[in-house]
Protein backbone atom coordinates (compact mmCIF):
# COMPACT_ATOMS: atom_id res chain seq x y z
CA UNK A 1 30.63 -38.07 0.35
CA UNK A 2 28.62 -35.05 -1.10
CA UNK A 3 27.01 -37.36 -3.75
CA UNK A 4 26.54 -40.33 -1.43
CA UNK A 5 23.74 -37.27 0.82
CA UNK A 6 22.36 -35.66 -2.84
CA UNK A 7 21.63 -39.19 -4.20
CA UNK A 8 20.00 -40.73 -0.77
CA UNK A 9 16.41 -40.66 -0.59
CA UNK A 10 16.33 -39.00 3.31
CA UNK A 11 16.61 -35.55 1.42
CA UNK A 12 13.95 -35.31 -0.74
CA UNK A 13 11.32 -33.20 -0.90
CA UNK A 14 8.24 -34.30 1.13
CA UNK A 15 6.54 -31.16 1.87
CA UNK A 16 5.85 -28.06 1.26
CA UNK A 17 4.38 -25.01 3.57
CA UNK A 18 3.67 -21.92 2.93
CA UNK A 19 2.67 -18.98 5.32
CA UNK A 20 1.79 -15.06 4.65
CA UNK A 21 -0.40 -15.08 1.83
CA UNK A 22 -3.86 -13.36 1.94
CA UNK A 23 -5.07 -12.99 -1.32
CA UNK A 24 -2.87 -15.66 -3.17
CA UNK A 25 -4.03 -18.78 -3.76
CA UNK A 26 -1.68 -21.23 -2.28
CA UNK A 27 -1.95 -23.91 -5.83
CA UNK A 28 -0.95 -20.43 -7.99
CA UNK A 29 2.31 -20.08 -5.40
CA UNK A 30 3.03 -23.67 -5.78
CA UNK A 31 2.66 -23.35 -9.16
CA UNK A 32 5.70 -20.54 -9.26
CA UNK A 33 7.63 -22.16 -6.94
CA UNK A 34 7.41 -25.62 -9.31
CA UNK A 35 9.51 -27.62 -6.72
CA UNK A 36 8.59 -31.36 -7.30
CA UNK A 37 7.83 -33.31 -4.65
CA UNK A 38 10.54 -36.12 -4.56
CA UNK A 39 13.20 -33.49 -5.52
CA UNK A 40 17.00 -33.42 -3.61
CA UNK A 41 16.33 -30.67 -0.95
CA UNK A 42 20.12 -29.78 -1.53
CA UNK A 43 19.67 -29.38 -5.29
CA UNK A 44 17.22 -26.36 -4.42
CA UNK A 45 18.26 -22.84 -4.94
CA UNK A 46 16.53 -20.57 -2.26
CA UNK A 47 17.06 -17.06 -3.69
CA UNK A 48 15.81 -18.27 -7.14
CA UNK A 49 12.79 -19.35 -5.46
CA UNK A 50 12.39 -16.29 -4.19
CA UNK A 51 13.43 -14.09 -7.24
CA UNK A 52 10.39 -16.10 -8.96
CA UNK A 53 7.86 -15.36 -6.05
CA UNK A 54 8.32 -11.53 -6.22
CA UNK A 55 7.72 -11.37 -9.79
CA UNK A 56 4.80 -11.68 -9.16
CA UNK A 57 2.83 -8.11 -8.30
CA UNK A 58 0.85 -8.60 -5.61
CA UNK A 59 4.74 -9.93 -3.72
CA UNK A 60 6.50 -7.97 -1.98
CA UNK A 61 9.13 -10.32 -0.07
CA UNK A 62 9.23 -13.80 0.08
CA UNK A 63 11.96 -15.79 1.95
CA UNK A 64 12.48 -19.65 1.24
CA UNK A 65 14.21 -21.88 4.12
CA UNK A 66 14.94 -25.33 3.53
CA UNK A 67 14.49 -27.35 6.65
CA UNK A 68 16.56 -30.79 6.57
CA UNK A 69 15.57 -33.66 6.11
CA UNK A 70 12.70 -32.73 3.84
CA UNK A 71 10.77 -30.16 4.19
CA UNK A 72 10.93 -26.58 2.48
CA UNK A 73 8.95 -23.54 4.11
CA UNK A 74 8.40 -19.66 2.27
CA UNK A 75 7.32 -17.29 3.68
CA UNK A 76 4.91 -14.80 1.73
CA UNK A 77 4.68 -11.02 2.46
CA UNK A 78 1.68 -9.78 0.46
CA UNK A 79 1.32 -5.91 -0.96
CA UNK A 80 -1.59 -3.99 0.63
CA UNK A 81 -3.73 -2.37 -1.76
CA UNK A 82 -3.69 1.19 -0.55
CA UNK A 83 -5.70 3.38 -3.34
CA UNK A 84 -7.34 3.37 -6.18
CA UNK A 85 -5.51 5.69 -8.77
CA UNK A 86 -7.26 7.54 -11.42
CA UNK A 87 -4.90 9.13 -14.44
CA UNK A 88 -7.30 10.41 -17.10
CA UNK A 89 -9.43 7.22 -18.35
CA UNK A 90 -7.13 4.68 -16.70
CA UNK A 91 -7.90 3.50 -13.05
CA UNK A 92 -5.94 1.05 -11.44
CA UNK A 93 -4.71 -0.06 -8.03
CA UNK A 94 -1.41 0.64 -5.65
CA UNK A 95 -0.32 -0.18 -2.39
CA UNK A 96 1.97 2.62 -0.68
CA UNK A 97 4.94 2.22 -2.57
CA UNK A 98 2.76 3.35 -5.33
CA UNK A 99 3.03 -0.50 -7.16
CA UNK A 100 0.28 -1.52 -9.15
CA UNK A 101 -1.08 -4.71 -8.44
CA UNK A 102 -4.58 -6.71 -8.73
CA UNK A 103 -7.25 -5.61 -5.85
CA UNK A 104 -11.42 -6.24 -6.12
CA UNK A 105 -12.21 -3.95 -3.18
CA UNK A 106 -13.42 -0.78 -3.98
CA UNK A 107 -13.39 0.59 0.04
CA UNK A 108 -9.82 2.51 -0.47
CA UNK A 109 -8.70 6.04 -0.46
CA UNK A 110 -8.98 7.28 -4.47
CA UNK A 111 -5.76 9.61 -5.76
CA UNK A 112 -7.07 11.70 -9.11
CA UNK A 113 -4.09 12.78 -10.67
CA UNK A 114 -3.55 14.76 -13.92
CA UNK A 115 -1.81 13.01 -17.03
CA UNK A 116 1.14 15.56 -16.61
CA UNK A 117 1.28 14.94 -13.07
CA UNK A 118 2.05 11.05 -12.12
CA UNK A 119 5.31 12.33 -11.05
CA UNK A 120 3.17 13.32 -7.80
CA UNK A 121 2.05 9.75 -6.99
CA UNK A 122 4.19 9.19 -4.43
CA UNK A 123 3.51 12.31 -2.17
CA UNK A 124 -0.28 11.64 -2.60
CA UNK A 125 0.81 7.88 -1.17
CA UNK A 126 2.41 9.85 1.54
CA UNK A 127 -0.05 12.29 2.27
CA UNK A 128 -2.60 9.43 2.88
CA UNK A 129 -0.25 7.35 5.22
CA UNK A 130 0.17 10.90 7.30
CA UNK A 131 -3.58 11.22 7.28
CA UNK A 132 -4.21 7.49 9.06
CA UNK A 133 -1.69 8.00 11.34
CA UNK A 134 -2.09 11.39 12.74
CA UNK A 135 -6.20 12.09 12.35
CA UNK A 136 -9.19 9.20 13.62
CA UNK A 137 -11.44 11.26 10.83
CA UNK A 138 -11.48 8.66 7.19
CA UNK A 139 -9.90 10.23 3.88
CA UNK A 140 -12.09 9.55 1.32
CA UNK A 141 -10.21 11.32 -1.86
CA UNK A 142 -6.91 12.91 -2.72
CA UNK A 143 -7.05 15.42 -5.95
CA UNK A 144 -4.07 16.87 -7.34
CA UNK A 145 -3.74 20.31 -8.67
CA UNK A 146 -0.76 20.59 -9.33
CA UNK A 147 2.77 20.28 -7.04
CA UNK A 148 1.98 22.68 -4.45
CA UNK A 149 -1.92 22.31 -4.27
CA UNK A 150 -3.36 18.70 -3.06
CA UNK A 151 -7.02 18.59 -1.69
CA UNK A 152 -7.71 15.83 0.88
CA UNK A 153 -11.16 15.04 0.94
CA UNK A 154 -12.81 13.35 3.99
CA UNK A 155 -16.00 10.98 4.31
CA UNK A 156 -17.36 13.94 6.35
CA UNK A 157 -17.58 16.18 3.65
CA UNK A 158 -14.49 18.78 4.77
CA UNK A 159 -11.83 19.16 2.52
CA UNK A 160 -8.27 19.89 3.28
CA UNK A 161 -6.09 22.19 1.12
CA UNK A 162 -2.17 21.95 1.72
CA UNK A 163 0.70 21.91 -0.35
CA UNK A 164 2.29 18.58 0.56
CA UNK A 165 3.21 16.04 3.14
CA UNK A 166 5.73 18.11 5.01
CA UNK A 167 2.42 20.62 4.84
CA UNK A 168 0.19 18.55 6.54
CA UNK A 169 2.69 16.91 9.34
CA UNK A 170 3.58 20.92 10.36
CA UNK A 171 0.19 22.17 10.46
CA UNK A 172 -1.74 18.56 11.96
CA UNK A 173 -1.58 19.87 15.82
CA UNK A 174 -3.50 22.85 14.65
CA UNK A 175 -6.05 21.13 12.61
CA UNK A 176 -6.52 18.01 15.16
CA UNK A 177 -8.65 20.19 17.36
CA UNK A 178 -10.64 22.26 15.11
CA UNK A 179 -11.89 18.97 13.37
CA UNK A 180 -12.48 17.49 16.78
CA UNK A 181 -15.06 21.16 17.31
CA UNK A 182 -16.70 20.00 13.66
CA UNK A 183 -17.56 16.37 15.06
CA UNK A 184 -18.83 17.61 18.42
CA UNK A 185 -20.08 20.93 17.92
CA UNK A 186 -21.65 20.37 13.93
CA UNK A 187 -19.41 23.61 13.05
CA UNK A 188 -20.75 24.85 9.43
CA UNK A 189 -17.35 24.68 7.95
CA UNK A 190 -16.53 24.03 4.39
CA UNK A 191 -12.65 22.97 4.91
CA UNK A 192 -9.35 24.40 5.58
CA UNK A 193 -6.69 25.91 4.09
CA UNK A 194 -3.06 24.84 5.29
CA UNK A 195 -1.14 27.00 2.96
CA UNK A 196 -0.80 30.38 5.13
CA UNK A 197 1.57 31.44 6.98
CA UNK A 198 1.74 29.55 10.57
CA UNK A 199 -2.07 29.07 10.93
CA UNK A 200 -4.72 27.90 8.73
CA UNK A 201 -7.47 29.20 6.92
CA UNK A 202 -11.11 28.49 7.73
CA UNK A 203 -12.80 27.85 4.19
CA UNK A 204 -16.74 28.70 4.83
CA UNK A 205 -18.96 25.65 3.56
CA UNK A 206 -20.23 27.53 0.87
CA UNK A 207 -17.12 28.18 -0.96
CA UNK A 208 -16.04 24.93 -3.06
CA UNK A 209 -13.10 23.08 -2.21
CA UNK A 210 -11.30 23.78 -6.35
């Protein structure tokens, strides 16, 4: 009975959809996927579909459903470029789980890190998903000194100083109002220090933020 349905011609492939992709171009997908049209829907193997999909960088899921008689639909979840990464002479791209994959724009958050620091990646990734979610105010930069000193720079100008993500969530109620005074009053501050004690630090505008 099983080869009577693999053999008949009701179950073979007629098309093909794919939904989720951004920045992939649907002929490079199909390409990967290399499912001929006019092949056995039950001869296909779903996972390895997928296993072939997220080789590639910029995927970060994909999920393959066969849908009888003849059609097969996937299901693309793209990686988000999330910052630009400089590492002595090398500059590439990430999204947040610190991946590197293939991006053209340029408008995203840059992480210098030192050669004998890329061990710190990750918490730079971290400190920048904090940032968007608990301040309006753009990050333009994050500069690592080492692994208790990370500057955040913003668009405005102000720096940041703190010592980590678990720096920045503690002290973010404090800071949220004093960089709501900078935007409304045009406050002549420098940055601030997130390092001391309960509080922060005021850094005058005069005084560099390194």
């Amino acid at each position: 009975m099983f080869s009577l349905i693999f053999q008949t011609g009701i179950f073979k492939v007629k098309r093909i959809e794919i939904s989720g992709n951004q920045w992939l171009q649907e002929e490079e997908l199909l390409k990967v996927v290399n499912i001929p049209v006019g092949s056995n829907i039950f001869a296909l193997r779903p996972w390895e579909i997928e296993k072939r999909l997220e080789e590639l960088p910029q995927v970060k899921e994909a999920r393959v459903r066969k849908s009888f008689p003849y059609l097969v639909q996937i299901e693309i979840k793209e990686r988000q470029p999330e910052a630009w990464v400089e590492v002595g002479d090398k500059v590439f791209c990430v999204d947040e789980e610190g991946v590197e994959i293939p991006a053209s724009s340029t408008d995203l958050v840059r992480v210098y890190l030192p050669e004998n620091r890329k061990s710190l990646l990750l918490e730079s990734l971290d400190l920048i998903k904090v940032w968007k979610k608990e301040f309006e105010l753009p990050l333009s930069a994050v500069t690592v000194e080492n692994d208790r000193l990370f500057i955040l720079q913003l668009q405005s100008g102000i720096f940041i100083r703190c010592e980590g993500v678990n720096n920045l969530k503690k002290k973010s109620a404090i800071l949220k109002p004093y960089l709501r005074d900078i935007a409304v009053k045009y406050l002549d501050v420098g940055g601030f220090d997130l390092r001391v004690g309960d509080d922060l630090v005021i850094v005058p505008s005069e005084e560099d933020a390194f």
